[in-house]
Structures are given as structure tokens and as C-alpha cells.
C-alpha atoms as a PDB file:
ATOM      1  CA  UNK A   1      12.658   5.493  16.498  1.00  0.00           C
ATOM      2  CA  UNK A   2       9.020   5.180  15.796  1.00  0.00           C
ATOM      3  CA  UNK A   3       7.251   8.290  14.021  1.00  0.00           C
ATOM      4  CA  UNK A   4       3.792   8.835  13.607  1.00  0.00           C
ATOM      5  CA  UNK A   5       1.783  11.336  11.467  1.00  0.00           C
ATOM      6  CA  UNK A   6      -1.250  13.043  13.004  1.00  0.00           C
ATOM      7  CA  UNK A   7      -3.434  15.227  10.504  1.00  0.00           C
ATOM      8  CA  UNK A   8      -3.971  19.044  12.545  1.00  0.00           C
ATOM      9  CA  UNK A   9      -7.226  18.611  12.454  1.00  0.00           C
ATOM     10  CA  UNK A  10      -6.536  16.024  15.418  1.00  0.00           C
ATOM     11  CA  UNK A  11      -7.466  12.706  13.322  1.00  0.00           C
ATOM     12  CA  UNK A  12      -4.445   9.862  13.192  1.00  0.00           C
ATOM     13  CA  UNK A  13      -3.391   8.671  10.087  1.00  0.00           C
ATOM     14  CA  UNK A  14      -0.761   6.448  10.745  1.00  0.00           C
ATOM     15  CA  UNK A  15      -2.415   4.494  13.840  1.00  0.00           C
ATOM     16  CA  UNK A  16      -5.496   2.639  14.210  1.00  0.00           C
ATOM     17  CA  UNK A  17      -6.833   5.415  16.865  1.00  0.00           C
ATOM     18  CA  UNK A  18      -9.724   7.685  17.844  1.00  0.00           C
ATOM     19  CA  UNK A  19     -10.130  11.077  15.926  1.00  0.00           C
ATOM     20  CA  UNK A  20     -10.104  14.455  17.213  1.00  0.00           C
ATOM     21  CA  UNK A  21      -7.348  14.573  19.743  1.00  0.00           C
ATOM     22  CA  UNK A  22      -5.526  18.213  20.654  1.00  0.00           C
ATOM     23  CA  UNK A  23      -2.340  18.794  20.210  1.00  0.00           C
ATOM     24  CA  UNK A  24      -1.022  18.035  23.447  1.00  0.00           C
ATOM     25  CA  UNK A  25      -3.035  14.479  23.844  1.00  0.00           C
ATOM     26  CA  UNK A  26      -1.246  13.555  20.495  1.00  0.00           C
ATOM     27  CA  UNK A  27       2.319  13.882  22.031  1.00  0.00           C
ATOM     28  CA  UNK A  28       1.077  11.982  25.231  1.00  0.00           C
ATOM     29  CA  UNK A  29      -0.642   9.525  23.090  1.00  0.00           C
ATOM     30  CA  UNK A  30       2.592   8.333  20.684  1.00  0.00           C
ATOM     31  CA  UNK A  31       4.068   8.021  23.852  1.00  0.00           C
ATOM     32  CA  UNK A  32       2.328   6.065  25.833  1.00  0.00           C
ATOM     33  CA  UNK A  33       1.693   3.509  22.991  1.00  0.00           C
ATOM     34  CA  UNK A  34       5.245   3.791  21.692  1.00  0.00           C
ATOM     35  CA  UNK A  35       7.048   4.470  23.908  1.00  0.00           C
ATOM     36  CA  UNK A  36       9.901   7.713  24.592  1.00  0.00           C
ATOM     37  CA  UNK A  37      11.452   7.067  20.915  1.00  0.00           C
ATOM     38  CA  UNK A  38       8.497   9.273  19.380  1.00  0.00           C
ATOM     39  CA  UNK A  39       8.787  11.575  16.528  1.00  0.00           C
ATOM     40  CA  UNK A  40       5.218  13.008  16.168  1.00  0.00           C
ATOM     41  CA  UNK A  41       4.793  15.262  12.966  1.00  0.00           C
ATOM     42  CA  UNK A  42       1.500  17.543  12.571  1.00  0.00           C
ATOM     43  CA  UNK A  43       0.580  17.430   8.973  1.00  0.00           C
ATOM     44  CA  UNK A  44      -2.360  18.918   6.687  1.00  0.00           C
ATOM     45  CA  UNK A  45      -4.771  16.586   5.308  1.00  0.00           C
ATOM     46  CA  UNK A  46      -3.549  18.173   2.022  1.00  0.00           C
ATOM     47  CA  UNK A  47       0.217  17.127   2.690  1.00  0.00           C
ATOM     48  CA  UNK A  48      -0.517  13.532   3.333  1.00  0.00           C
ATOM     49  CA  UNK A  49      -0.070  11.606   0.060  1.00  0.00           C
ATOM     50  CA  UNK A  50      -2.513   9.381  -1.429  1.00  0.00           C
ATOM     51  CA  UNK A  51      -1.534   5.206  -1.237  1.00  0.00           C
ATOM     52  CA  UNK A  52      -0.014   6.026   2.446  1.00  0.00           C
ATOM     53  CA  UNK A  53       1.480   2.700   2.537  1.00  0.00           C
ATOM     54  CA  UNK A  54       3.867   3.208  -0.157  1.00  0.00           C
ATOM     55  CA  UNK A  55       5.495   5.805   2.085  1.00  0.00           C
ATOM     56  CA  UNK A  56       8.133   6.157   4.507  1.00  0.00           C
ATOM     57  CA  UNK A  57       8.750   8.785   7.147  1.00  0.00           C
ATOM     58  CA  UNK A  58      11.946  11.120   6.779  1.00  0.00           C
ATOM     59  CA  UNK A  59      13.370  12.122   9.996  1.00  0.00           C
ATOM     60  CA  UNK A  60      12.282  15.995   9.099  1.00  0.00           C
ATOM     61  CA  UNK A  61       8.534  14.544   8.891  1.00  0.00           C
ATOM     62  CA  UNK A  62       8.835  14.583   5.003  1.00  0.00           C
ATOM     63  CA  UNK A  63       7.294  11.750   3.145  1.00  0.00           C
ATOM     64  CA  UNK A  64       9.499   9.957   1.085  1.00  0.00           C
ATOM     65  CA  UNK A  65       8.053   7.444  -1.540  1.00  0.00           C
ATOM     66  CA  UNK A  66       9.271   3.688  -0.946  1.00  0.00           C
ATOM     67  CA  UNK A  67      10.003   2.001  -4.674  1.00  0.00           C
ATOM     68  CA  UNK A  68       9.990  -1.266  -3.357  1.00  0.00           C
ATOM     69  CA  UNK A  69       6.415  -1.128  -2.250  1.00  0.00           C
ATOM     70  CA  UNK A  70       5.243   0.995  -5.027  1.00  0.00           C
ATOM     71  CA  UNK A  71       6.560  -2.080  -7.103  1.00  0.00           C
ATOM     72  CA  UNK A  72       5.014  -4.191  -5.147  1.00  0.00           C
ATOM     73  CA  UNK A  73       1.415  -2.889  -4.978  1.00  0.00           C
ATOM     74  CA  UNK A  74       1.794  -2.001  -8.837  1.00  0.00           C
ATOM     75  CA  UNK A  75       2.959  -5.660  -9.353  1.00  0.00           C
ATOM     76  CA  UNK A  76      -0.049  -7.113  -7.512  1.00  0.00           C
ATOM     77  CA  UNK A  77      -2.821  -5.256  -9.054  1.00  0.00           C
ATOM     78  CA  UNK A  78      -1.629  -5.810 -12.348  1.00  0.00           C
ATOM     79  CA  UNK A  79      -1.822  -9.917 -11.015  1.00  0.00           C
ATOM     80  CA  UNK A  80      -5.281  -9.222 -10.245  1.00  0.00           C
ATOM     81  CA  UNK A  81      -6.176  -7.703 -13.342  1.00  0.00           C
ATOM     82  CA  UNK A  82      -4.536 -10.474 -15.606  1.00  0.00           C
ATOM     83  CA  UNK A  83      -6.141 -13.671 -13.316  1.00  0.00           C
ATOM     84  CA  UNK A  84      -9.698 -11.921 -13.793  1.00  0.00           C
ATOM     85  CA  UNK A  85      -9.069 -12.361 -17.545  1.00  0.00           C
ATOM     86  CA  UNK A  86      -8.871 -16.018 -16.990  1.00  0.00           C
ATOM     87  CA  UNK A  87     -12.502 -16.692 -17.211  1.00  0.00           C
ATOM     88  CA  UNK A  88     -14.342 -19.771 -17.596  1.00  0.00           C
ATOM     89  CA  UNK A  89     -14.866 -19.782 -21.640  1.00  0.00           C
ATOM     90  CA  UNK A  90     -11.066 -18.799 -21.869  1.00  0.00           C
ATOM     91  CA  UNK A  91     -10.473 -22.206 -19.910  1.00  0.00           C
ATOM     92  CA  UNK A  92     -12.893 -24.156 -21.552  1.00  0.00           C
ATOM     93  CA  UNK A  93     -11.390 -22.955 -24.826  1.00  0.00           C
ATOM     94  CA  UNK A  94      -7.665 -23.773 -23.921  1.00  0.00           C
ATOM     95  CA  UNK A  95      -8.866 -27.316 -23.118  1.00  0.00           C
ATOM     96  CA  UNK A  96     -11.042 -27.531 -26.865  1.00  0.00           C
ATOM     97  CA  UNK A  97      -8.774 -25.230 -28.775  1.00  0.00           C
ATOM     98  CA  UNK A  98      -4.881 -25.257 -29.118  1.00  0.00           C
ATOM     99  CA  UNK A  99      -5.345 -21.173 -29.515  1.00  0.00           C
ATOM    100  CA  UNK A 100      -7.037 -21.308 -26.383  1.00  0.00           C
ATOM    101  CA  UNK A 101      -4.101 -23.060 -24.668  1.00  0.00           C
ATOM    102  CA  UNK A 102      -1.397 -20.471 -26.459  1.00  0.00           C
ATOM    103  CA  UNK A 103      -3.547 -17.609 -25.097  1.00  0.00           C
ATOM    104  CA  UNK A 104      -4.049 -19.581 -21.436  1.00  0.00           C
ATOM    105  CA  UNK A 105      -0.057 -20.401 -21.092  1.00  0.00           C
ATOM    106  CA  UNK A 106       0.668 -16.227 -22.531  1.00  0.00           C
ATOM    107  CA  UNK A 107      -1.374 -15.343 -19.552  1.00  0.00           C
ATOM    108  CA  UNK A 108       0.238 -17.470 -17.379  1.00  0.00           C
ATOM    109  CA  UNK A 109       3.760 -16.184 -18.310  1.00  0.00           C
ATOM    110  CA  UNK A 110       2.730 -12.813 -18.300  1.00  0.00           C
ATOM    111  CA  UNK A 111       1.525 -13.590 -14.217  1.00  0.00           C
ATOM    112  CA  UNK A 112       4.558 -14.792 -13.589  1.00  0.00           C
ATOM    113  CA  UNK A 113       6.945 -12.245 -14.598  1.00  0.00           C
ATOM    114  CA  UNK A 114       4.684  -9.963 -12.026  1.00  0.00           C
ATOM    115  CA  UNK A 115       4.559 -12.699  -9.132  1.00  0.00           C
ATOM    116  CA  UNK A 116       8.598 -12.548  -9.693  1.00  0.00           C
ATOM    117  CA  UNK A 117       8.252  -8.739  -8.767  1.00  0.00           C
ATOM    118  CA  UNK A 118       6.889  -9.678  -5.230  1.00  0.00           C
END
């Protein structure tokens, strides 16, 4: 069963759609793009979590945080963060300096164990 989340002030939150539909368009709208298996849920702007896509629907309309994904995101910003430490000078000094190359091949372990969270 498909469920979608509509804030009550008529904007979508869980569909690429237009804002500012009433309550009875919302219904008619999950189901003509989903089909009959729709669970609609009316939510406060104040209810809906930040970093939506680390949530999951319940079948009550509660959102329930997905670990995996959390994990996931978590485990690919911290790969962003170490890779933008690999800068130029830090390659051109593991090349001229065997410090440089401990500190390069650290890195590169460290971006691994996070890649091996994915």
C-alpha cells in the first residue's frame, strides 16, 4: 500500500506535486496517481521531521526513523568531508614526503571503512 503525507496547509511533501490543494482534491489526487491502495495522512508542517528521506511511514501515519538510511546518509557525508581533505599539497606531499604518504593511505582507510557502510 502506498502512503503519502500531505502538510494541512494543502502543500505535498512526499510527491513531486502542486501546492495548495483542499482536502478533498488530496484524497482524489493519491488516487488517481496511485492508485486505490492509498493511505493519505494530513500532517502539520511542525510534525514532519527534518531529513524526510530517512523516514518511513507507519501504517497509523506516524513517522518512524529508518537506521539503515540514517547510516547511510551519515556514512556518505562523512565520505565527503574526508575526500575534501585530500587536497592538492596533501598529494603532492605524499608523493615528496613518506609522512605525506602515511597521512594519504590513513585517509584512505578511514574512506573506506565509511564506503563499507553503504
Amino acid at each position: 500500500m502506498k502512503k503519502l503525507v500531505y502538510l494541512k496547509n494543502g502543500a505535498c511533501c512526499s510527491l513531486n506535486c502542486a501546492p495548495k490543494f483542499t482536502d478533498e482534491q488530496i484524497m482524489a489526487h493519491g488516487v488517481k496517481l496511485l492508485g486505490e491502495e492509498v493511505k493519505t495522512f494530513l500532517k502539520e508542517e511542525s510534525e514532519v521531521p527534518s531529513g524526510l528521506g530517512n523516514y518511513t511511514l507507519d501504517d497509523e501515519g506516524s513517522f518512524v526513523l529508518d537506521e539503515s538510511k540514517k547510516i547511510k546518509a551519515d556514512a556518505l557525508i562523512e565520505i565527503a568531508t574526508l575526500e575534501r581533505e585530500i587536497t592538492p599539497r596533501r598529494l603532492r606531499e605524499a608523493v615528496i614526503s613518506e609522512d605525506g604518504k602515511a597521512w594519504l593511505e590513513a585517509k584512505d582507510s578511514e574512506i573506506a571503512i565509511e564506503r563499507a557502510k553503504l
